[in-house]
N, C-alpha and C. Protein backbone atom coordinates (compact mmCIF):
# COMPACT_ATOMS: atom_id res chain seq x y z
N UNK A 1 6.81 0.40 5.51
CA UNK A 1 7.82 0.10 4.50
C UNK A 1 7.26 -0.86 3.47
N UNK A 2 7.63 -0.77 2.19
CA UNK A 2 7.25 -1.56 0.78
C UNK A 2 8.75 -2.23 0.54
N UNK A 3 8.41 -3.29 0.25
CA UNK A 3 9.23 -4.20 -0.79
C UNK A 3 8.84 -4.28 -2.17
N UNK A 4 9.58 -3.61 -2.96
CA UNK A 4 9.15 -4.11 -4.50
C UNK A 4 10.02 -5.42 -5.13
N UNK A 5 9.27 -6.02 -6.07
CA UNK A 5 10.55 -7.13 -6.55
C UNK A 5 10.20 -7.26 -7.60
N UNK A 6 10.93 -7.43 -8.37
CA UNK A 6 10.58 -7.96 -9.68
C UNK A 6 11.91 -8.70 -10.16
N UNK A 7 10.64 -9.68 -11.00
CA UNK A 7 11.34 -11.29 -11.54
C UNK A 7 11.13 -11.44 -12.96
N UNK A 8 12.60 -12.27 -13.33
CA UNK A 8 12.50 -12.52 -14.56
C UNK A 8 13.17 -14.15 -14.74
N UNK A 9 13.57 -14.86 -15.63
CA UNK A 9 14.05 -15.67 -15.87
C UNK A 9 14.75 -15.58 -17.31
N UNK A 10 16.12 -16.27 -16.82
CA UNK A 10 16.80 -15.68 -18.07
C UNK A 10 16.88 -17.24 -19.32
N UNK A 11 17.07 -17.13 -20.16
CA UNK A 11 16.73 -18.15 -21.67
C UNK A 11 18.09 -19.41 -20.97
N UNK A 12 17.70 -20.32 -21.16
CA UNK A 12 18.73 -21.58 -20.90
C UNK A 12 19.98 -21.24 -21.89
N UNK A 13 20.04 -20.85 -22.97
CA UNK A 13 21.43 -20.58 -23.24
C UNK A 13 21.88 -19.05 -23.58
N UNK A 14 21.21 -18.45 -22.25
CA UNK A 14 21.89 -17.15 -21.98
C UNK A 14 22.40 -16.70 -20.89
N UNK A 15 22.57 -17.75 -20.37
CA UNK A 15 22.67 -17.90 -18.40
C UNK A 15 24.05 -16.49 -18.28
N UNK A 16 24.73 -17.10 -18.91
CA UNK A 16 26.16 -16.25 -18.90
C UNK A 16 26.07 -14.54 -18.75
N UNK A 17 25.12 -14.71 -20.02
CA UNK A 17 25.51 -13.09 -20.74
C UNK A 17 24.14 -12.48 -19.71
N UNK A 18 23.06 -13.14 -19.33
CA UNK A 18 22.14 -12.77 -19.20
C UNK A 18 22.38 -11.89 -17.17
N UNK A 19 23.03 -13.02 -16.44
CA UNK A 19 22.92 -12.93 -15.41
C UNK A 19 23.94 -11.57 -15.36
N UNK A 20 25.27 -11.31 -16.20
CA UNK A 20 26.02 -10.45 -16.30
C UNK A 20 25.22 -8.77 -16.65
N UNK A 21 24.13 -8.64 -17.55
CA UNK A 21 24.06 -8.02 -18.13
C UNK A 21 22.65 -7.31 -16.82
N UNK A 22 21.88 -8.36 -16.13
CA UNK A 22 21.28 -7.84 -14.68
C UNK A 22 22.22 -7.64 -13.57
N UNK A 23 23.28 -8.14 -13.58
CA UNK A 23 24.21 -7.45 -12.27
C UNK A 23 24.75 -5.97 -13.23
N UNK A 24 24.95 -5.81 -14.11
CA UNK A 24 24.89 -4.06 -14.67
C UNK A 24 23.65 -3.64 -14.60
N UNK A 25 22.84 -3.80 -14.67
CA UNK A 25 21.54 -2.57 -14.89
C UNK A 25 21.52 -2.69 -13.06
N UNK A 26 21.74 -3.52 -12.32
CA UNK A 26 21.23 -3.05 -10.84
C UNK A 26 22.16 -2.41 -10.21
N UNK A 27 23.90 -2.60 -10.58
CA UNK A 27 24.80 -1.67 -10.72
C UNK A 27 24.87 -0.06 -10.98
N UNK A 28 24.24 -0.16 -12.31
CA UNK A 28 24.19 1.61 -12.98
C UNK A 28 23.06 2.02 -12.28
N UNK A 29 21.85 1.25 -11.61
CA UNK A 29 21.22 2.22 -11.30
C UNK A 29 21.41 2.42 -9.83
N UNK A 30 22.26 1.80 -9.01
CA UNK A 30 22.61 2.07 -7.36
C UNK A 30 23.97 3.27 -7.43
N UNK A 31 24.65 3.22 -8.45
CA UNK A 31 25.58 4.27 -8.69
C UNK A 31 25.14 5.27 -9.17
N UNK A 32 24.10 5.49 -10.17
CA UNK A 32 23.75 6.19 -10.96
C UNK A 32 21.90 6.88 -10.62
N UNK A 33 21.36 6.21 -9.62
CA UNK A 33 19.86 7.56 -9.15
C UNK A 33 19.88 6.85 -7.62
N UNK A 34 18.80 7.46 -7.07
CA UNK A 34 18.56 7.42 -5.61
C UNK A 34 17.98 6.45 -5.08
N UNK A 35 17.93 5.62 -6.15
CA UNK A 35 16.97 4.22 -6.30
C UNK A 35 18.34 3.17 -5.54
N UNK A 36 17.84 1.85 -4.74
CA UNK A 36 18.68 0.98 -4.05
C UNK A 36 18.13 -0.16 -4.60
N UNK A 37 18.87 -1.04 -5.52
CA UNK A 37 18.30 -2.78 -5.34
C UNK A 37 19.15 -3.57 -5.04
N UNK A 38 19.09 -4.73 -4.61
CA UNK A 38 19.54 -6.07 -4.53
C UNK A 38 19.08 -7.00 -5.79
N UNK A 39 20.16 -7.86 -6.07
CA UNK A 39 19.75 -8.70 -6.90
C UNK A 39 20.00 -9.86 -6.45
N UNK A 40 19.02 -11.17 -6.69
CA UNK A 40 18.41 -12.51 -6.15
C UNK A 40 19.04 -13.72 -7.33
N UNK A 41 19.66 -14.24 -6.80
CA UNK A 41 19.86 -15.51 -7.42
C UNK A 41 18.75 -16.71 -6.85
N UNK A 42 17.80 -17.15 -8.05
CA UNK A 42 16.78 -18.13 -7.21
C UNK A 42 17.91 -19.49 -7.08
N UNK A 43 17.49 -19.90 -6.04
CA UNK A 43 18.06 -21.43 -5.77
C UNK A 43 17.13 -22.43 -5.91
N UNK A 44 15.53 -21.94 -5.13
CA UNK A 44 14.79 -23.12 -4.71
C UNK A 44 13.72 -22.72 -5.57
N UNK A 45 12.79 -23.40 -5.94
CA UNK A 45 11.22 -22.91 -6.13
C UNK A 45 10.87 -22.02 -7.36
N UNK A 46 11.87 -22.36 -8.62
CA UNK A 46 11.58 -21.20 -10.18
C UNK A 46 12.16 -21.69 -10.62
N UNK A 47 12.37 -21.82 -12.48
CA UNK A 47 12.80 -22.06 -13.06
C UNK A 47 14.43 -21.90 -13.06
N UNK A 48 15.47 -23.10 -13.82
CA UNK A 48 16.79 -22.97 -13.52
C UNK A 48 16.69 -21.25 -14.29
N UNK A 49 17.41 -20.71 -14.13
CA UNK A 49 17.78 -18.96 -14.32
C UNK A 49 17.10 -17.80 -13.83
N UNK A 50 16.40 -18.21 -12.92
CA UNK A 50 15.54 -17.02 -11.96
C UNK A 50 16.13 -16.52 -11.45
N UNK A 51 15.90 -15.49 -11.66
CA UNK A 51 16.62 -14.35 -10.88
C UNK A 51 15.42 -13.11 -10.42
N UNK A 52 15.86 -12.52 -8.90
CA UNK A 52 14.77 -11.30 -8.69
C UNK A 52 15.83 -9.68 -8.43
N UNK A 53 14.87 -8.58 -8.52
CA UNK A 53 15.62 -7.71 -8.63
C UNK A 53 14.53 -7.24 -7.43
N UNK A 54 14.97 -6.84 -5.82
CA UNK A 54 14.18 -5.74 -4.82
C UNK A 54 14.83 -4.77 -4.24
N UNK A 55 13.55 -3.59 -3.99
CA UNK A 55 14.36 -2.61 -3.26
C UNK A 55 13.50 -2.64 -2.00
N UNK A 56 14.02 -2.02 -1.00
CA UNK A 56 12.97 -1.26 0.45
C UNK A 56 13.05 0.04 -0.22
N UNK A 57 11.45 0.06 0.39
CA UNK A 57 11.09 1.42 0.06
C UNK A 57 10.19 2.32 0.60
N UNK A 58 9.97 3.27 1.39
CA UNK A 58 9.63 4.21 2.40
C UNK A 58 8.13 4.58 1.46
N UNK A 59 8.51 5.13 -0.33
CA UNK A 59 7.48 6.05 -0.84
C UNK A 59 7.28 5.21 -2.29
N UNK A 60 6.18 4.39 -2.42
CA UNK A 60 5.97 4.14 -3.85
C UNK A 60 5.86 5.00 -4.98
N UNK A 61 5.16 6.16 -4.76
CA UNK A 61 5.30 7.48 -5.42
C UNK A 61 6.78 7.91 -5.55
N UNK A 62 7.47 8.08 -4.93
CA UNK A 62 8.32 8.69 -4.67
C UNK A 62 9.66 7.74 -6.28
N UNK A 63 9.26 6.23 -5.64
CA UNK A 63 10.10 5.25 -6.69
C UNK A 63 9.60 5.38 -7.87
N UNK A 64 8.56 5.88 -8.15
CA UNK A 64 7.83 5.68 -9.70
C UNK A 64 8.66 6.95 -9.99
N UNK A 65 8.59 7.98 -9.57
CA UNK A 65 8.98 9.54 -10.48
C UNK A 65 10.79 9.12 -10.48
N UNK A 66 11.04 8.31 -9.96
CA UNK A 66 12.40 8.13 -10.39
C UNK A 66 12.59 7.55 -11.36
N UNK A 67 11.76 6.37 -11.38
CA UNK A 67 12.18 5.14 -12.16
C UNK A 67 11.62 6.03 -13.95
N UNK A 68 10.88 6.97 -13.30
CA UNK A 68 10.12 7.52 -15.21
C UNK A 68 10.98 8.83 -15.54
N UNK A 69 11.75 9.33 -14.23
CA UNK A 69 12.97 10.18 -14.65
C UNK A 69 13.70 9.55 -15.18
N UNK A 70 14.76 8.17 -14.95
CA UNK A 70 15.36 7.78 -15.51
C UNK A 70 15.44 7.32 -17.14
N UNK A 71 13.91 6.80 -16.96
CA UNK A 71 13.81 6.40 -18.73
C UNK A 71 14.04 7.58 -19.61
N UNK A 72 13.26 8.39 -18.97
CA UNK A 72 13.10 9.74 -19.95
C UNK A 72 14.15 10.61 -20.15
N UNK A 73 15.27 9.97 -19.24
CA UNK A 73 16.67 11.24 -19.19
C UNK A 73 17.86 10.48 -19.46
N UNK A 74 17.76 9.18 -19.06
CA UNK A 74 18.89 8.39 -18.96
C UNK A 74 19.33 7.20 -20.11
N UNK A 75 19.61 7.74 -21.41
CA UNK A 75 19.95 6.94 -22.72
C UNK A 75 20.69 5.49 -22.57
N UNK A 76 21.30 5.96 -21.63
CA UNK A 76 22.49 4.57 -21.74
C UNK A 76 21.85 3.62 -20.67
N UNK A 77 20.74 4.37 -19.55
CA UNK A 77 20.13 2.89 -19.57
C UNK A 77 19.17 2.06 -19.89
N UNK A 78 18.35 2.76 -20.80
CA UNK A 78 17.81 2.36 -21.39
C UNK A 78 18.02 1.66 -23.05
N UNK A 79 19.62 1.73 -23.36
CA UNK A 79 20.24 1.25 -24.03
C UNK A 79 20.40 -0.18 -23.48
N UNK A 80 20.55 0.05 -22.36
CA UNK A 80 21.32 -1.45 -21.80
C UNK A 80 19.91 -2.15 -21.17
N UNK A 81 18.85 -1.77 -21.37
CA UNK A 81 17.70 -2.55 -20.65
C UNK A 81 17.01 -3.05 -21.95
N UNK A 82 17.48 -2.36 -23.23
CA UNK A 82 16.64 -3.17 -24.48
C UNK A 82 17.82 -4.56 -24.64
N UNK A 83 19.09 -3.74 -24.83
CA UNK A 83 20.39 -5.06 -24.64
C UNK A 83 20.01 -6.48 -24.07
N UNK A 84 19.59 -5.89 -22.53
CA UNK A 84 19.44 -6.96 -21.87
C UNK A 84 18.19 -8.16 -22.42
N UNK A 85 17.39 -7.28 -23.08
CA UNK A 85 15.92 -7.57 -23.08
C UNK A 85 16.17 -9.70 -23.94
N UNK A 86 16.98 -9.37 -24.46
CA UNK A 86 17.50 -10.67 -25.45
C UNK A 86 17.75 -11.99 -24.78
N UNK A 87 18.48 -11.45 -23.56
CA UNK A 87 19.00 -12.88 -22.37
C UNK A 87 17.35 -13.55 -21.93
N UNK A 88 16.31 -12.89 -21.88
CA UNK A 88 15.37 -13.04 -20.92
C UNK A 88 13.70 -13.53 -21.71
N UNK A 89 13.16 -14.82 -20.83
CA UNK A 89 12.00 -14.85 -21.01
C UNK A 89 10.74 -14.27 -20.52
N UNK A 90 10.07 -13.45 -22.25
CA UNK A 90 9.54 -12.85 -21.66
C UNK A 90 9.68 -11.42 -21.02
N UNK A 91 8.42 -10.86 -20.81
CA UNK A 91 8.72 -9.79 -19.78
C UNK A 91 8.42 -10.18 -18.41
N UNK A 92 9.47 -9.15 -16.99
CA UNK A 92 9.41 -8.91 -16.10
C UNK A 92 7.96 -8.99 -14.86
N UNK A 93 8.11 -9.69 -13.87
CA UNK A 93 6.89 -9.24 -13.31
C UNK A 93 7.23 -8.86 -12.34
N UNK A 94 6.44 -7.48 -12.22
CA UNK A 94 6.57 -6.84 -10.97
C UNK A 94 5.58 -6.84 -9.70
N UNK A 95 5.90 -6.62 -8.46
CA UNK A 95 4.99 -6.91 -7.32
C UNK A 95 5.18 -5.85 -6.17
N UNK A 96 4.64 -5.43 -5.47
CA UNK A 96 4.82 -4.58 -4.19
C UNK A 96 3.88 -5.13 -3.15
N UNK A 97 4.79 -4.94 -2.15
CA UNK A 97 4.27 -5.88 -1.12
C UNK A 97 4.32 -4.71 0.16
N UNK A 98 3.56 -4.30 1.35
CA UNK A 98 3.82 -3.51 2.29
C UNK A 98 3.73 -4.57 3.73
N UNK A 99 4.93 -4.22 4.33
CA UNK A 99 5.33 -4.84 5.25
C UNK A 99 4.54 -4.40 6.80
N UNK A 100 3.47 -5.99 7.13
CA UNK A 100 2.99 -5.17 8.28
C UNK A 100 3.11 -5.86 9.31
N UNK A 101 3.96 -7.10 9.62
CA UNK A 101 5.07 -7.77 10.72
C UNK A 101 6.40 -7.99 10.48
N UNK A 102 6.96 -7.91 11.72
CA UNK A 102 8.24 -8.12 11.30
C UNK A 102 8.39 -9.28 12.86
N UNK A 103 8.85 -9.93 13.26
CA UNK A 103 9.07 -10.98 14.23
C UNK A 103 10.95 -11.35 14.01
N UNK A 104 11.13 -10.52 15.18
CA UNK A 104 12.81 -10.14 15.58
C UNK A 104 12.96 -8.45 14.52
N UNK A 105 14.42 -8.87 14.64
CA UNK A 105 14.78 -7.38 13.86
C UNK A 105 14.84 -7.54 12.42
N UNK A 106 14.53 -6.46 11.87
CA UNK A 106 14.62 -6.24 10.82
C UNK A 106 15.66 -6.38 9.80
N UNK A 107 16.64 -5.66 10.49
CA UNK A 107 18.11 -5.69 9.78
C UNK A 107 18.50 -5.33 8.70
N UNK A 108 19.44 -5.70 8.29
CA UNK A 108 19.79 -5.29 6.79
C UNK A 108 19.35 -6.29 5.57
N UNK A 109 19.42 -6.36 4.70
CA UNK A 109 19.43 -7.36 3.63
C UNK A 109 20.30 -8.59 3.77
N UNK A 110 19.43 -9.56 3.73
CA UNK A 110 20.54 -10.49 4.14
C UNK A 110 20.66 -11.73 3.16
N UNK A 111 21.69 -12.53 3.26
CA UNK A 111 22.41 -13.05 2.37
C UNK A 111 21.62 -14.17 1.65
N UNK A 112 20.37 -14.95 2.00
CA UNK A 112 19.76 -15.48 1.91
C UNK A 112 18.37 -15.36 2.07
N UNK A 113 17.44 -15.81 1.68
CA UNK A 113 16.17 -15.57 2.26
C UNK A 113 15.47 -16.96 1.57
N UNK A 114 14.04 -16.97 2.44
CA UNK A 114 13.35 -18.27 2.13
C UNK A 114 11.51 -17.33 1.98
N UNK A 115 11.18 -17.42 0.69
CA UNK A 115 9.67 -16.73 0.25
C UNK A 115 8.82 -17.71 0.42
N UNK A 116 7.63 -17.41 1.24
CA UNK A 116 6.58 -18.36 1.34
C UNK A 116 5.36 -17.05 0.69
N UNK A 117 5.23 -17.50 -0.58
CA UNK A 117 3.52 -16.11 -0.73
C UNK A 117 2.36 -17.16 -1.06
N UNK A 118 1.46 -16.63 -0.90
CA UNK A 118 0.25 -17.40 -0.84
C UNK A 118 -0.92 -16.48 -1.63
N UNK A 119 -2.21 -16.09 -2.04
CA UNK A 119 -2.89 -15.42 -1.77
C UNK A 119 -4.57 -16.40 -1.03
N UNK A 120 -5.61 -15.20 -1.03
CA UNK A 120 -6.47 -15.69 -0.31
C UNK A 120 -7.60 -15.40 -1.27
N UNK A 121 -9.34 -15.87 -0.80
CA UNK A 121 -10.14 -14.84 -1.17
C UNK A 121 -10.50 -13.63 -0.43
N UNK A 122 -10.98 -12.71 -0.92
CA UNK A 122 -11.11 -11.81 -0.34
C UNK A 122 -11.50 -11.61 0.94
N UNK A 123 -12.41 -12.25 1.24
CA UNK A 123 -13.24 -12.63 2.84
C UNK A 123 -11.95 -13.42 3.74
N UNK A 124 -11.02 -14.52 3.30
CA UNK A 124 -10.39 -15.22 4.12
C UNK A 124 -9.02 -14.00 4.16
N UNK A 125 -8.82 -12.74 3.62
CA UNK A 125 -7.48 -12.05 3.59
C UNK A 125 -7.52 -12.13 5.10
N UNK A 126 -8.28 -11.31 6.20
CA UNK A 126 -7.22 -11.29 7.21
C UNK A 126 -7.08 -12.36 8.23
N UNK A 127 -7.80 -13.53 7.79
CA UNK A 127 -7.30 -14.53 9.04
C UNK A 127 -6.17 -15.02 8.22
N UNK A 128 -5.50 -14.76 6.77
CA UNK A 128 -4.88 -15.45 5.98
C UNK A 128 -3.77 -14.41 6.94
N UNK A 129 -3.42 -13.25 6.72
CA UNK A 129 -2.70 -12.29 7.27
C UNK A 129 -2.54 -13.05 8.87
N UNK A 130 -3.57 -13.36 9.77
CA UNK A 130 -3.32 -13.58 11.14
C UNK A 130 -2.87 -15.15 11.28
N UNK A 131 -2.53 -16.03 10.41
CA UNK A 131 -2.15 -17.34 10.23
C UNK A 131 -0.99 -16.81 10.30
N UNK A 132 -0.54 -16.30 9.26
CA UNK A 132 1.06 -15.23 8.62
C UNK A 132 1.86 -14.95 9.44
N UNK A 133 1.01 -14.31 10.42
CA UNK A 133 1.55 -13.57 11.51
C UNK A 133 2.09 -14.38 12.49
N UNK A 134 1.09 -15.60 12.91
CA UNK A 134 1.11 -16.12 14.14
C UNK A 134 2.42 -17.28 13.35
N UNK A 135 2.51 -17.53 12.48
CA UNK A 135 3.55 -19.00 11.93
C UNK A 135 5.07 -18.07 12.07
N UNK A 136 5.58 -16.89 11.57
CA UNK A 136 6.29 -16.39 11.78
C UNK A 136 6.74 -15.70 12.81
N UNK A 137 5.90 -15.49 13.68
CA UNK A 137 6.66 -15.54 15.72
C UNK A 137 6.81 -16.94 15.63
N UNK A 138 5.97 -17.64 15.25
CA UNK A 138 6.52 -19.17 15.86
C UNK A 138 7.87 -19.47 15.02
N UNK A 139 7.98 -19.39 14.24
CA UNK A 139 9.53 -19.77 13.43
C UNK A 139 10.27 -18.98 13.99
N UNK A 140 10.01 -17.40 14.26
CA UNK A 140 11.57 -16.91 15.18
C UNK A 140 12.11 -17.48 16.36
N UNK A 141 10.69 -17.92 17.15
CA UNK A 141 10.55 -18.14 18.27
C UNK A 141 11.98 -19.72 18.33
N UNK A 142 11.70 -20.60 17.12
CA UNK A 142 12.55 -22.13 17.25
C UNK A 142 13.99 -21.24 16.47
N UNK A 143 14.45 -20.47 15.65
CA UNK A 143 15.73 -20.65 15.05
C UNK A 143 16.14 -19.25 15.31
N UNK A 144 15.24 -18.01 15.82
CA UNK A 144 15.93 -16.57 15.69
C UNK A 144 16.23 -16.05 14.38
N UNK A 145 15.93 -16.54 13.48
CA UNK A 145 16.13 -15.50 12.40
C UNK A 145 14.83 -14.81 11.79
N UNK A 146 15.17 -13.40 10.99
CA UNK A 146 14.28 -12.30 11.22
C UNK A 146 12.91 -12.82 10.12
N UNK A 147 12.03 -12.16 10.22
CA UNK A 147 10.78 -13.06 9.56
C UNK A 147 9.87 -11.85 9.16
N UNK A 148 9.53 -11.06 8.05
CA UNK A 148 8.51 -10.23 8.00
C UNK A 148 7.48 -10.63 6.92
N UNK A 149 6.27 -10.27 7.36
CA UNK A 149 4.73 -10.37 6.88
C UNK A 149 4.53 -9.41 6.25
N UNK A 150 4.37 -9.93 4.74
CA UNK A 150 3.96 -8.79 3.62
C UNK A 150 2.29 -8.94 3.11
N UNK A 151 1.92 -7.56 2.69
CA UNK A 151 0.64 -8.32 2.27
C UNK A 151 0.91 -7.08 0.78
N UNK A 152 -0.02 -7.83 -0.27
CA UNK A 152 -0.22 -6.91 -1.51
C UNK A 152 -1.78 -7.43 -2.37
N UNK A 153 -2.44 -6.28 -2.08
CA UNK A 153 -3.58 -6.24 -2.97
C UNK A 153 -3.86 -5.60 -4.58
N UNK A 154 -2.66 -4.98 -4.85
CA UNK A 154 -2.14 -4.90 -5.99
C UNK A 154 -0.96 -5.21 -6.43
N UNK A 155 -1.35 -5.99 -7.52
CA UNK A 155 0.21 -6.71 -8.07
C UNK A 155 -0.25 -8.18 -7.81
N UNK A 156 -0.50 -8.83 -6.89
CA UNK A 156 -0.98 -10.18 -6.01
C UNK A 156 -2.28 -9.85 -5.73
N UNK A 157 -3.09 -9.90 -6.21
CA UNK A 157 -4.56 -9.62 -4.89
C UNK A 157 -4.48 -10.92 -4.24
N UNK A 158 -4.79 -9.87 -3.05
CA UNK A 158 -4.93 -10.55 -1.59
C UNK A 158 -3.95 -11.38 -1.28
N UNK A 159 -2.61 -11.05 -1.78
CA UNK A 159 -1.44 -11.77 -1.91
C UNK A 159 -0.84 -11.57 -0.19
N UNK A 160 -0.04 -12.38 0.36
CA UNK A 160 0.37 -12.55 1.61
C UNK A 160 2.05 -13.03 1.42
N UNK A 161 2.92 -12.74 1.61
CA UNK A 161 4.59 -12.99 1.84
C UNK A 161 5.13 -13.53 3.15
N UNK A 162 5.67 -14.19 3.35
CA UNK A 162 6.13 -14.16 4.37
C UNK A 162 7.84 -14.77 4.18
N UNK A 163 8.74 -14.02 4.74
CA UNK A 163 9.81 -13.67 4.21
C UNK A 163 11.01 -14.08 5.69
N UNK A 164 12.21 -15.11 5.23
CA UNK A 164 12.71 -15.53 6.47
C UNK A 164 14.44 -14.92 5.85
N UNK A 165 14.80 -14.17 6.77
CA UNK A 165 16.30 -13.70 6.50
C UNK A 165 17.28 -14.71 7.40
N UNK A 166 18.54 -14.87 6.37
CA UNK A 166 18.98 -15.83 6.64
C UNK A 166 20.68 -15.34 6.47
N UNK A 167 21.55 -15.66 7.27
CA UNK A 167 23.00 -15.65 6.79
C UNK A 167 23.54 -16.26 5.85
N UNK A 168 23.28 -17.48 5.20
CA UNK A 168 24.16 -18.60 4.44
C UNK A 168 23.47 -19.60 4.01
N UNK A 169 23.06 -20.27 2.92
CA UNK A 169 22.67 -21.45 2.74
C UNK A 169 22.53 -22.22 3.81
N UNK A 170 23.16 -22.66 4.76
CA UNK A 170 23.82 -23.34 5.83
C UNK A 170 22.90 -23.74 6.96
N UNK A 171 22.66 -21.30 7.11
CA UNK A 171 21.97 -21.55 8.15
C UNK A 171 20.57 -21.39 7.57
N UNK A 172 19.75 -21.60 6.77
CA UNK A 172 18.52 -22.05 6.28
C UNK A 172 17.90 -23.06 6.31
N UNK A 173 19.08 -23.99 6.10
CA UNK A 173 18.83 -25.33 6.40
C UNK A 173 19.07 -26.05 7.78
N UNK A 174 19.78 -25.72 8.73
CA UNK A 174 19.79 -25.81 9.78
C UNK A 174 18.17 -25.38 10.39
N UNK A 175 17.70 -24.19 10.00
CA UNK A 175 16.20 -23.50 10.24
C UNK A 175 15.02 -24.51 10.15
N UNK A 176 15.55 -24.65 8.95
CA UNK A 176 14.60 -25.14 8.75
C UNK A 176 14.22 -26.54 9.00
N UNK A 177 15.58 -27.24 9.09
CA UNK A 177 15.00 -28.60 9.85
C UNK A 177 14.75 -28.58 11.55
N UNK A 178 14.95 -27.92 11.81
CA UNK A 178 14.63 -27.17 13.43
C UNK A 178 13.26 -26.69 13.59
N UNK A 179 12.72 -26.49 12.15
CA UNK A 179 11.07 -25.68 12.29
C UNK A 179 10.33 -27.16 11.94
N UNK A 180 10.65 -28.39 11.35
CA UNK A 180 10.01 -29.38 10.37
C UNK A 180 10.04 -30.57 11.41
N UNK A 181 11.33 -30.03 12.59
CA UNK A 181 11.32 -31.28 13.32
C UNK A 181 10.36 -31.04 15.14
N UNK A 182 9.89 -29.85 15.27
CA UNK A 182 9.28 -29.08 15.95
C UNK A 182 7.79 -29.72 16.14
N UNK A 183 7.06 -30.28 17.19
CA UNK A 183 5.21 -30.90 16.85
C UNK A 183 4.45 -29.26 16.75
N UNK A 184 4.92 -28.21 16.80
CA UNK A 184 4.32 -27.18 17.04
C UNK A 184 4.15 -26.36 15.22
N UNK A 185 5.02 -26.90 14.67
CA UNK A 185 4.88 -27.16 12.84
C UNK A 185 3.57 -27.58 12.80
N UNK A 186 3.10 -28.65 13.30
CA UNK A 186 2.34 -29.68 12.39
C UNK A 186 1.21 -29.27 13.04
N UNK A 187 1.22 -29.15 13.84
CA UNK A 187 -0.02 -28.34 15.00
C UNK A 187 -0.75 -27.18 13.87
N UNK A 188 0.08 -26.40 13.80
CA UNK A 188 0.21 -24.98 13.48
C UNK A 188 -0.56 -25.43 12.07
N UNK A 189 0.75 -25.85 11.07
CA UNK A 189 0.24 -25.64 9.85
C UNK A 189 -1.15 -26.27 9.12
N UNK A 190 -2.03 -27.01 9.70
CA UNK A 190 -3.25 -27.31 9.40
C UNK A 190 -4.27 -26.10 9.65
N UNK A 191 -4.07 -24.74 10.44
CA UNK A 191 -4.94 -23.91 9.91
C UNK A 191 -4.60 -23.01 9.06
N UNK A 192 -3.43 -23.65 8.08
CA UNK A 192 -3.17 -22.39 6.49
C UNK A 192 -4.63 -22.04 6.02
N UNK A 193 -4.65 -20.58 5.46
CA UNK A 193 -5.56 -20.38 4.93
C UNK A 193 -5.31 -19.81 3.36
N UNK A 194 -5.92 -20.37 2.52
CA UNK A 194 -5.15 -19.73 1.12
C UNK A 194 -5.97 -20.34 0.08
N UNK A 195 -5.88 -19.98 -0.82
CA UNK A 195 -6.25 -20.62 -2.20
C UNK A 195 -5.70 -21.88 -2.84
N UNK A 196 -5.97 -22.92 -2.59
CA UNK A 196 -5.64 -24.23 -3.55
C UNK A 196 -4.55 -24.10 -4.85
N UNK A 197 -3.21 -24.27 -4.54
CA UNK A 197 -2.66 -24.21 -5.75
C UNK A 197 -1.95 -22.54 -5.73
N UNK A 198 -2.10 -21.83 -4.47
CA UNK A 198 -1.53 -20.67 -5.07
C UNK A 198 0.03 -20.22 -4.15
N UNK A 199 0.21 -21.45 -3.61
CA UNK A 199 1.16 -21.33 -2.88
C UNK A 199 2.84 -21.44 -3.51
N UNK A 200 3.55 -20.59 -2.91
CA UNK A 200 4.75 -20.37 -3.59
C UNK A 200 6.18 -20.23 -3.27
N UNK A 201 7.08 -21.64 -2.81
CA UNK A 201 7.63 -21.31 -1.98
C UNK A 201 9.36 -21.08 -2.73
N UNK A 202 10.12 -20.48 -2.80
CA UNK A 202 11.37 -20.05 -3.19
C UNK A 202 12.79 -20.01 -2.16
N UNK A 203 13.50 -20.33 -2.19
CA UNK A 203 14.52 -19.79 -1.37
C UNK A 203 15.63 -18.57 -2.81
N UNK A 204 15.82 -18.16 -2.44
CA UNK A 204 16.72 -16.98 -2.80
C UNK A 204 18.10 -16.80 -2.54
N UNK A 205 18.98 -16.25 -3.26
CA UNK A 205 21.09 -15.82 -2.87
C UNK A 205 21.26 -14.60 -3.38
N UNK A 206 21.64 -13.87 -2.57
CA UNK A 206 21.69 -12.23 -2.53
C UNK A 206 22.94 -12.37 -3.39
N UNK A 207 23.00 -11.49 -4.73
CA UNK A 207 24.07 -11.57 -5.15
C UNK A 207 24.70 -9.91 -5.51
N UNK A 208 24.18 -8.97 -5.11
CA UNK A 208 24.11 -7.81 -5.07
C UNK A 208 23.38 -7.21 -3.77
């Protein structure tokens, strides 16, 4: 399975029109093609008006011939994606990530989430991946909530995710002071492996 996401940030005095005008385009297109997203209210870790747009996804091929059917057939949304284009700094960045742990269940999309991505050099990718791996059994292991290991060499090279699903603001923070107050944290996190400076941590609010 792939996660795609893509992020934008909307202009400080377009918060209103801007955040309105991305809950329609992720609207028309879950009503309107075969395509599924969620949309991300950032909380932690991006500029005030971050927002992300992801889907799960089985076939990257499969999402591209949609997403270039739609432009090419579908006027009104591509009416409303130049519209939008005004609220927002900048263009969009997009990322795909393929999911190759998951530690507990998977589940559905959930109401919260906490992004840790990192990347590596090329030589350190898979002990960076087996750090990834081993920190996220250990976090299910103290709070039970679901935890999957992404990696992307395009979009991110040698990029690494690691992704904590969460019910509520509430219980994130409960998590997480349960993972910070743990000696098996501090143990652990001295063999990160990653690039200086490329670390990236976000919490997220499912708002779609």
């Amino acid at each position: 399975m792939y996660i795609y996401n893509r992020q934008l940030t909307i202009k400080p005095d377009s918060l209103r029109a801007g955040n309105a005008s991305a809950a329609g385009l992720i609207s028309y297109l879950n009503q309107n093609t075969s395509l599924h997203f969620n949309l991300w209210q950032g909380l932690l870790g991006g500029p005030v008006g971050t927002i992300g747009a992801s889907s799960r996804l089985d076939s990257y091929s499969d999402f591209t011939d949609e997403v270039a059917r739609v432009y090419a057939e579908d006027e009104t949304y591509v009416d409303m994606v130049e519209a939008a284009g005004a609220h927002f700094v900048g263009n969009a960045e997009d990322s795909l990530w393929n999911v190759v742990h998951v530690a507990g269940e998977q589940g559905d999309v959930p109401n919260v989430c906490s992004v840790v991505r990192f990347q590596t050099e090329g030589k350190d990718f898979p002990s960076g991946v087996a750090f990834a791996i081993e920190m996220a059994d250990f976090f299910n292991s103290i709070h039970g909530a679901s935890i999957s290991v992404s990696t992307s060499t395009w979009g991110v090279p040698f990029g690494i995710s690691v992704i904590a699903a969460y019910d509520s603001v509430a219980h994130f923070e409960a998590s997480t002071m349960a993972i910070q107050a743990d000696p098996g944290f501090r143990e652990r996190i001295t063999g990160a492996v990653g690039i200086p400076g490329s670390n990236m941590h976000a919490v997220m609010r499912r708002v779609i």
